[in-house]
Protein backbone atom coordinates (compact mmCIF):
# COMPACT_ATOMS: atom_id res chain seq x y z
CA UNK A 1 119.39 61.37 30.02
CA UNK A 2 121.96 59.26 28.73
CA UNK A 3 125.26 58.67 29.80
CA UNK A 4 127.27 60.60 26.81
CA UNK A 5 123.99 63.31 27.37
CA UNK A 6 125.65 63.33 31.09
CA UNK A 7 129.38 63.25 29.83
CA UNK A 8 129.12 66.16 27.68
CA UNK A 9 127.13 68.10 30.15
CA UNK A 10 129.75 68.33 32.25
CA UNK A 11 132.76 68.81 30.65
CA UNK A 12 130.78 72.08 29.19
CA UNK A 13 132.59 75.19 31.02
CA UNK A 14 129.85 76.96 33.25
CA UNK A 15 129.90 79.91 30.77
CA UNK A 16 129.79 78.32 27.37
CA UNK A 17 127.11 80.35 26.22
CA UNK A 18 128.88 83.27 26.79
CA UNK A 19 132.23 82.17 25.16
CA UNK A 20 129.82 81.26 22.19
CA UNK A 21 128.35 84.57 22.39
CA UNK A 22 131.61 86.28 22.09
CA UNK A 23 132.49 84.56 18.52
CA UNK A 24 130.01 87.01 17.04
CA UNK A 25 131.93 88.84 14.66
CA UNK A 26 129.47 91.75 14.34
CA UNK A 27 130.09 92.67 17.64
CA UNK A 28 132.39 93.60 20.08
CA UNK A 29 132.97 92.31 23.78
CA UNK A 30 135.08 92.93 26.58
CA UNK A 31 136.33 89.41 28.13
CA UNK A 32 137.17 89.76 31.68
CA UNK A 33 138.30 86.59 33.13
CA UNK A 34 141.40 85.15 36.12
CA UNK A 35 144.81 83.75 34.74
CA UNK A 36 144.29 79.91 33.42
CA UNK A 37 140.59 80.34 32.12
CA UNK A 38 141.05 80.29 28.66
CA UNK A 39 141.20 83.98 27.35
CA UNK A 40 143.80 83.31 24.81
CA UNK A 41 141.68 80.06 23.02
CA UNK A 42 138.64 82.44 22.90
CA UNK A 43 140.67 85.24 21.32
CA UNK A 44 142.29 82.62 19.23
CA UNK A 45 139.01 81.14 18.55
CA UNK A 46 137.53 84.83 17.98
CA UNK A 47 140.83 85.51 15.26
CA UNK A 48 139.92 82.51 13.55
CA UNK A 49 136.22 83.21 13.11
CA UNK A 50 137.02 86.83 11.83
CA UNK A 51 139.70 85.52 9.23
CA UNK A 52 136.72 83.12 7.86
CA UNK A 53 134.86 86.80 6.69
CA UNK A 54 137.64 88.75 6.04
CA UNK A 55 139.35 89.51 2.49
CA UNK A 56 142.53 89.62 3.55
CA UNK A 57 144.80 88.09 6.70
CA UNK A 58 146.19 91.29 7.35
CA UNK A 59 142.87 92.70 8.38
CA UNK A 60 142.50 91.07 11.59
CA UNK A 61 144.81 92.36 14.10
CA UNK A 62 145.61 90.77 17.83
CA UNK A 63 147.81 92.77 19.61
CA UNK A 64 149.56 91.50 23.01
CA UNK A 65 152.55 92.51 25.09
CA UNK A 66 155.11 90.39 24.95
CA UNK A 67 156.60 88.29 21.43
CA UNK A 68 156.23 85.10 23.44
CA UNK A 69 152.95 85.52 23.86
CA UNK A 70 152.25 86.80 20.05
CA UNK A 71 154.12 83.77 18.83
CA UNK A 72 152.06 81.71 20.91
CA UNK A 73 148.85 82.77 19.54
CA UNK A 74 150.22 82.42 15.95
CA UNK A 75 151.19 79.20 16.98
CA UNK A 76 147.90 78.50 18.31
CA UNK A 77 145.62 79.62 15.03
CA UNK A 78 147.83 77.77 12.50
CA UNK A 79 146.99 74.78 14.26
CA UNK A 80 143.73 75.08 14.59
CA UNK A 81 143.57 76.19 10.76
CA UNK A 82 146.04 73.16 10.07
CA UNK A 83 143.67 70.51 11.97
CA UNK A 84 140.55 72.36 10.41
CA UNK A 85 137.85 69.65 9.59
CA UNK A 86 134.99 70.01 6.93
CA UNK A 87 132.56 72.39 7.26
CA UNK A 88 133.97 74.40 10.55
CA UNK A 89 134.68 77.77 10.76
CA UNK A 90 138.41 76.61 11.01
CA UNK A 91 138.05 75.00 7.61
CA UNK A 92 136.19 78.00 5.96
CA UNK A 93 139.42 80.41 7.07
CA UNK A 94 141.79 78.16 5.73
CA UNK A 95 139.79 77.67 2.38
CA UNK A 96 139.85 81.42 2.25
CA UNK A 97 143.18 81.66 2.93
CA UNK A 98 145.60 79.43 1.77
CA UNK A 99 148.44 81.60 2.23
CA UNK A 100 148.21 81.56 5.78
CA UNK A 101 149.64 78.37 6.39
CA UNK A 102 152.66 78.81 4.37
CA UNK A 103 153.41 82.20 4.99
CA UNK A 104 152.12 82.02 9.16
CA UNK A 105 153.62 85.76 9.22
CA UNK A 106 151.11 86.90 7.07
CA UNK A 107 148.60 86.75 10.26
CA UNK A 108 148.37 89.66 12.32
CA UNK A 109 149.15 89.70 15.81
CA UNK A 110 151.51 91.62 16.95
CA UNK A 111 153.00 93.36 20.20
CA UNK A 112 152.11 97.07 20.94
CA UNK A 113 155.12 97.77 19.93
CA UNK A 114 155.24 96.25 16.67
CA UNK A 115 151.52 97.89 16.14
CA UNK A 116 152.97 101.18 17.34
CA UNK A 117 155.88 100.87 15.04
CA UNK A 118 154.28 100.16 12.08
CA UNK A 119 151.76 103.05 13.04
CA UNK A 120 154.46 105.54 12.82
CA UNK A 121 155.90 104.26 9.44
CA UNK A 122 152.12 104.53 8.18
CA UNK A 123 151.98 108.36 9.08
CA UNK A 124 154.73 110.04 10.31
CA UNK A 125 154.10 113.68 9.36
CA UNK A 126 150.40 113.11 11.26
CA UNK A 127 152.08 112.02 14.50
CA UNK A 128 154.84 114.07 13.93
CA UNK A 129 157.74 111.63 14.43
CA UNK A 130 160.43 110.43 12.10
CA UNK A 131 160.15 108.06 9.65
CA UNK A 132 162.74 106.01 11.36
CA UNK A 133 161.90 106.29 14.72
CA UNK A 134 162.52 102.82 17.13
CA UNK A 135 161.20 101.97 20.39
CA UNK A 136 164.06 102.02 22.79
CA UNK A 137 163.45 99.17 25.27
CA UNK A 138 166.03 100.81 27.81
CA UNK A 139 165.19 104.58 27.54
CA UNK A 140 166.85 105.62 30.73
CA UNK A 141 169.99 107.19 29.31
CA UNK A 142 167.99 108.93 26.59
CA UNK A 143 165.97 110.16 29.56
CA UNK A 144 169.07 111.44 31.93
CA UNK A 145 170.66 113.17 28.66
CA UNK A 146 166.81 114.92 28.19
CA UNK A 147 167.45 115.82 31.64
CA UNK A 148 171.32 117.41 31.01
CA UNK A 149 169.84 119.16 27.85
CA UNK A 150 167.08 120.54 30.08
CA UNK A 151 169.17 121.94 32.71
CA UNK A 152 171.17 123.02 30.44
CA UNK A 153 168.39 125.32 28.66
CA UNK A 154 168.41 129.00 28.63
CA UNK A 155 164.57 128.64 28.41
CA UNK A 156 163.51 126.79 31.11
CA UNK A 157 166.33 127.99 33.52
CA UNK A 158 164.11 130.40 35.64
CA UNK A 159 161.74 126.76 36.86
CA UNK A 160 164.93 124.63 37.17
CA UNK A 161 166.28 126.70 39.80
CA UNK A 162 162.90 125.86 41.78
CA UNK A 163 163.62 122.22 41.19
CA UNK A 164 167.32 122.77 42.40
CA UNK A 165 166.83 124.94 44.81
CA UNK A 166 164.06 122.14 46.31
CA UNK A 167 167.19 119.78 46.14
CA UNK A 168 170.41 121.28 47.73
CA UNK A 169 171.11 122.52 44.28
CA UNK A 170 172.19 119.16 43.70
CA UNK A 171 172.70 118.35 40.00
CA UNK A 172 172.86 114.59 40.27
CA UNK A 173 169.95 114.45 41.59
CA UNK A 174 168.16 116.67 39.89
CA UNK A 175 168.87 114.57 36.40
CA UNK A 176 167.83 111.80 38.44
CA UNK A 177 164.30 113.28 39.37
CA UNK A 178 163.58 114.73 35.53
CA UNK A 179 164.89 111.44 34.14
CA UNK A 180 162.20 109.84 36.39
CA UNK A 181 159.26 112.64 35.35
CA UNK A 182 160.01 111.71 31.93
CA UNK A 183 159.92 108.03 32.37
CA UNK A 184 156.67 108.51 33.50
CA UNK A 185 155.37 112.06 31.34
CA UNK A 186 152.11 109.82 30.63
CA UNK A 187 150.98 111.09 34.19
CA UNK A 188 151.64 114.86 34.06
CA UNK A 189 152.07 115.82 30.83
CA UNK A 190 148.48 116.22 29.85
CA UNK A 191 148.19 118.13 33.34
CA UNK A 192 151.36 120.91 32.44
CA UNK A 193 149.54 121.09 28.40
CA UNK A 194 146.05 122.36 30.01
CA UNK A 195 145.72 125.70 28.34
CA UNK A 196 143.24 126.47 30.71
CA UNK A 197 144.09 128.07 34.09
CA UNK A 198 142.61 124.83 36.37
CA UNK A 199 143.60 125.01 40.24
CA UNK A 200 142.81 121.34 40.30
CA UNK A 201 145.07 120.68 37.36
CA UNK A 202 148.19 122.61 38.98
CA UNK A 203 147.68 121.24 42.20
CA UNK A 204 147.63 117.63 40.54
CA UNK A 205 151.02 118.26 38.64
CA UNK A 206 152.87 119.46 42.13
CA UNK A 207 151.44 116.67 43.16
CA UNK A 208 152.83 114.27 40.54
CA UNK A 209 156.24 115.97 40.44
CA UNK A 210 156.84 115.93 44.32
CA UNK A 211 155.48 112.52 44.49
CA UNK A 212 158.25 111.23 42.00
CA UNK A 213 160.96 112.81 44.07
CA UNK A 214 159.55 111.14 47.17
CA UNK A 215 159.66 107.95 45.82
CA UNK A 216 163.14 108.40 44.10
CA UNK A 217 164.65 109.34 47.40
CA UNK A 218 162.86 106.58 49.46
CA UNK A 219 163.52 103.95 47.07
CA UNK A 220 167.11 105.27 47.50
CA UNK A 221 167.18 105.53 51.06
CA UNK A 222 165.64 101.55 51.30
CA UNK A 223 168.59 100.17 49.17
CA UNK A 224 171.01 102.41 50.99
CA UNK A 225 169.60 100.65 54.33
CA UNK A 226 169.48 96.85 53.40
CA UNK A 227 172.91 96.96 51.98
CA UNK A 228 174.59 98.81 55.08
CA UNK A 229 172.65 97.82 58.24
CA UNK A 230 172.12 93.79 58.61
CA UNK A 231 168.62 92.50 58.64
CA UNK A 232 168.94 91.67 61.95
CA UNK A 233 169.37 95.54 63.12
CA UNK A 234 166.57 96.39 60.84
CA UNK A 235 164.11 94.13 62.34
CA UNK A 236 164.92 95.17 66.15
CA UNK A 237 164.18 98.62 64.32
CA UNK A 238 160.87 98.33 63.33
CA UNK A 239 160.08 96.63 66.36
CA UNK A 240 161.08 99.28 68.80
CA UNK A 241 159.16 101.83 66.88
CA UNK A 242 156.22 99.86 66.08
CA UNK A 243 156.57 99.98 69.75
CA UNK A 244 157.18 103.38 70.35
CA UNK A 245 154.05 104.07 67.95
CA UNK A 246 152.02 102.44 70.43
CA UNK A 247 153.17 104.73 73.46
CA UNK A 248 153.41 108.25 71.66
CA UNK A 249 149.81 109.90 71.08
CA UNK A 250 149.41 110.89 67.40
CA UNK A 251 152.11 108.61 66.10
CA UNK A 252 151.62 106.63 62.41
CA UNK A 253 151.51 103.23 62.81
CA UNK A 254 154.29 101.47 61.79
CA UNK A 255 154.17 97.67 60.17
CA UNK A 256 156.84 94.17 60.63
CA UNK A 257 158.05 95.51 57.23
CA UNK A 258 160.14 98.15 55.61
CA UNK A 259 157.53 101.33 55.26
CA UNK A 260 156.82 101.37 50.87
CA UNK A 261 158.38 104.06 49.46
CA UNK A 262 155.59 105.77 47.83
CA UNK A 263 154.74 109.25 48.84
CA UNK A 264 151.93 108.67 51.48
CA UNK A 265 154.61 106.66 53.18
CA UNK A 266 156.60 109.61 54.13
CA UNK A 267 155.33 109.64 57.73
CA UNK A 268 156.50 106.78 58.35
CA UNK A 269 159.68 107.19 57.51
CA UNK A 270 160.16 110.26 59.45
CA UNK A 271 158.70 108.76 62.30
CA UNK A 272 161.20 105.60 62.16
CA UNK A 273 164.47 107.87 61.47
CA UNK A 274 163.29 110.18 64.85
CA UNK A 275 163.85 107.37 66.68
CA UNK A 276 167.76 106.97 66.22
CA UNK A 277 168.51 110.52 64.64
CA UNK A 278 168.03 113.66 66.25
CA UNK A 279 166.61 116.55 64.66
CA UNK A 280 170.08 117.76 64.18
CA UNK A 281 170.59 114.70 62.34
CA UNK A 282 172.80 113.33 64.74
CA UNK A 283 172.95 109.50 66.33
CA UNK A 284 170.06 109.70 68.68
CA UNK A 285 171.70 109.15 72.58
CA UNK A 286 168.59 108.99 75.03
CA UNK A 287 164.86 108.38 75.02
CA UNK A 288 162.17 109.41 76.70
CA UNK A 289 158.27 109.33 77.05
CA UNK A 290 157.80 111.97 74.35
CA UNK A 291 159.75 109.41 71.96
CA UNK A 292 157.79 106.36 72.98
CA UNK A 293 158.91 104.84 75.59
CA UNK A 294 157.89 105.84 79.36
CA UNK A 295 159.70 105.38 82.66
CA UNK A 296 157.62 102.55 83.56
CA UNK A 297 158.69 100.24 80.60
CA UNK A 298 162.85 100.41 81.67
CA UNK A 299 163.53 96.71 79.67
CA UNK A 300 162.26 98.22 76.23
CA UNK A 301 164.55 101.14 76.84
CA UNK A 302 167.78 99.43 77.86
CA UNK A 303 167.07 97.64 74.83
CA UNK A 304 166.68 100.76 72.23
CA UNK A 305 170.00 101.99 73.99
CA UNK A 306 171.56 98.18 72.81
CA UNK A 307 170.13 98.44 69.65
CA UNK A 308 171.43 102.04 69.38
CA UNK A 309 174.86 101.34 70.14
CA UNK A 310 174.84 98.79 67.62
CA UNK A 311 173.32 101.08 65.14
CA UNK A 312 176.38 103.37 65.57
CA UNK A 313 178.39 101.50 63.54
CA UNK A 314 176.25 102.63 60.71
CA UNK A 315 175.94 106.26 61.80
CA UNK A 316 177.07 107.96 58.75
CA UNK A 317 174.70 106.09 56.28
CA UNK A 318 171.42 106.30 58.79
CA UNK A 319 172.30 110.23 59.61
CA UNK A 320 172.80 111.10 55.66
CA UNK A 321 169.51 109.17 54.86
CA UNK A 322 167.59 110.64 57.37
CA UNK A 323 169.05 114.19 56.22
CA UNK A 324 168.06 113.57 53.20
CA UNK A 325 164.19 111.93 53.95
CA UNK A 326 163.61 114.98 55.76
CA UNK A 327 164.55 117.70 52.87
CA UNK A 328 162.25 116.01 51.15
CA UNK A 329 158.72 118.44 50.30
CA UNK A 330 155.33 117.66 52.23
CA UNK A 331 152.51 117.56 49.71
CA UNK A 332 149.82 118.94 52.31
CA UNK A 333 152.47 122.42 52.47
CA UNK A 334 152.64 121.56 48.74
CA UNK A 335 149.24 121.90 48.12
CA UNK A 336 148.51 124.76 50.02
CA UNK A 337 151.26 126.63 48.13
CA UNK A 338 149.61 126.02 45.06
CA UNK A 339 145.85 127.09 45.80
């Protein structure tokens, strides 16, 4: 073999024949592939081979997320098509269209947005939107005033007073929660349009709504926390209960860091507020062995009843959290409500 034989052998990528393969225009492949391997030169490699067959720019489409990355792979395929060299593929696209290099806008690839947008323009009476609709990049105060208008609604009043009724009858947050449902309707909104009576279905919207408010208040009751009770206090926190955990049968483990705030996390949660607020949501003022700690471990208790005193300066945001983590709905009595 000889040494440029050897030299080009290697600098081959392992899977060349499949990133050949995937230039075939009369088919279609799925590229699956880590960050840094070279997706985007294969699809701009892929674009370039499709606009050599094509009759027009405009009918090859790459669609991305962001504009930086659209403008990059623009960038990308002009060059290629401006460095084209006899007889490539390259070479054959720019032959076939000239245009391209002059007018760089004329090639297709475009954000989901912009492909979305221009969807809409297309057809509006078949998608049933207006013919100047936008995407809102920040739709969270077209979601709250949703929210007001819903609330507000003769129609739907009966099922809001469930909602508020689940929350205090607190307004505030129940804007908050629907703003949140709508932000993420994609989830439940096929679920509430099944025309069919489906247990499963219902059971998997309670789920979804009482999941949102979980994580609304959580996420809440975290920020609340790290803002009013110094990391220090926090971490002598989680380390007593972690400890506590370890010394109370059928206790949820708890980890070095904050418990997440999705809904599955709620255990935890109510398992780390028990161990400075009382049931009656009061600053917690003794321990014993049904909280974790037994008679024979004195050092771990004096120090819960330092760390304690020290929380008390925080007492009125730990007490109002916790009053508020425990409101909050189980899914398991959830679930069986809705069977």
């Amino acid at each position: 073999m000889s040494s440029s034989t050897r030299n080009q052998t290697v600098a081959d990528p392992p899977d060349k024949a499949e990133r050949e393969r995937a230039l075939d225009v009369t088919r279609s492949f799925i590229v699956q592939a880590p960050a840094g391997s070279g997706k985007t030169e294969l699809l701009t490699q892929r674009f370039v081979h499709l606009l050599a067959v094509v009759e027009s720019p405009g009918d090859v489409v790459a669609i991305t997320f962001t504009r930086k990355a659209a403008a990059e792979m623009r960038a990308r395929i002009t060059e290629r098509l401006q460095q084209a060299q006899p007889g490539s593929v390259a070479f054959t696209a720019r032959d076939r269209h000239p245009a391209a290099l002059s007018q760089p806008e004329l090639l297709r690839v475009q954000t989901f947005d912009t492909f979305f947008r221009a969807l809409t323009r297309f057809a509006p009476v078949a998608l049933g939107v207006a013919t100047d609709a936008m995407i809102d990049e920040a739709p969270q105060q077209r979601y709250e005033s949703a929210a007001v208008a819903a609330l507000a609604s003769r129609e739907i009043a009966p099922q809001l007073q469930i909602v508020l009724g689940r929350l205090d009858a607190n307004y505030a947050s129940a804007v908050e929660l629907i703003a949140m449902l709508l932000a993420k309707r994609d989830q439940w909104l096929p679920l509430s349009q099944n025309t069919v009576h489906d247990a499963s279905a219902s059971r998997a919207l309670v789920e979804t709504i009482a999941s949102a408010e979980i994580m609304r208040v959580l996420n809440s009751a975290r920020s609340r926390l790290q803002s009013a009770v110094p990391a220090v206090q926090i971490e002598e926190w989680l380390r007593l209960a972690r400890f506590a955990s370890t010394h109370k049968p059928d206790s949820v483990a708890i980890s070095n860091e904050w418990p997440s705030t999705a809904s599955t996390a709620l255990p935890e949660w109510l398992q780390l507020l028990e161990l400075s607020v009382t049931k009656e949501n009061g600053m917690r003022r003794q321990v014993n062995v049904s909280n974790g700690f037994p008679p024979t471990l004195k050092a771990e208790k004096e120090k819960w009843i330092t760390h304690q005193e020290q929380m008390g300066e925080y007492a009125l945001d730990v007490c109002e959290i916790a009053q508020g983590i425990r409101a909050l709905p189980r899914l398991a009595d959830l679930m069986s409500d809705s069977d």
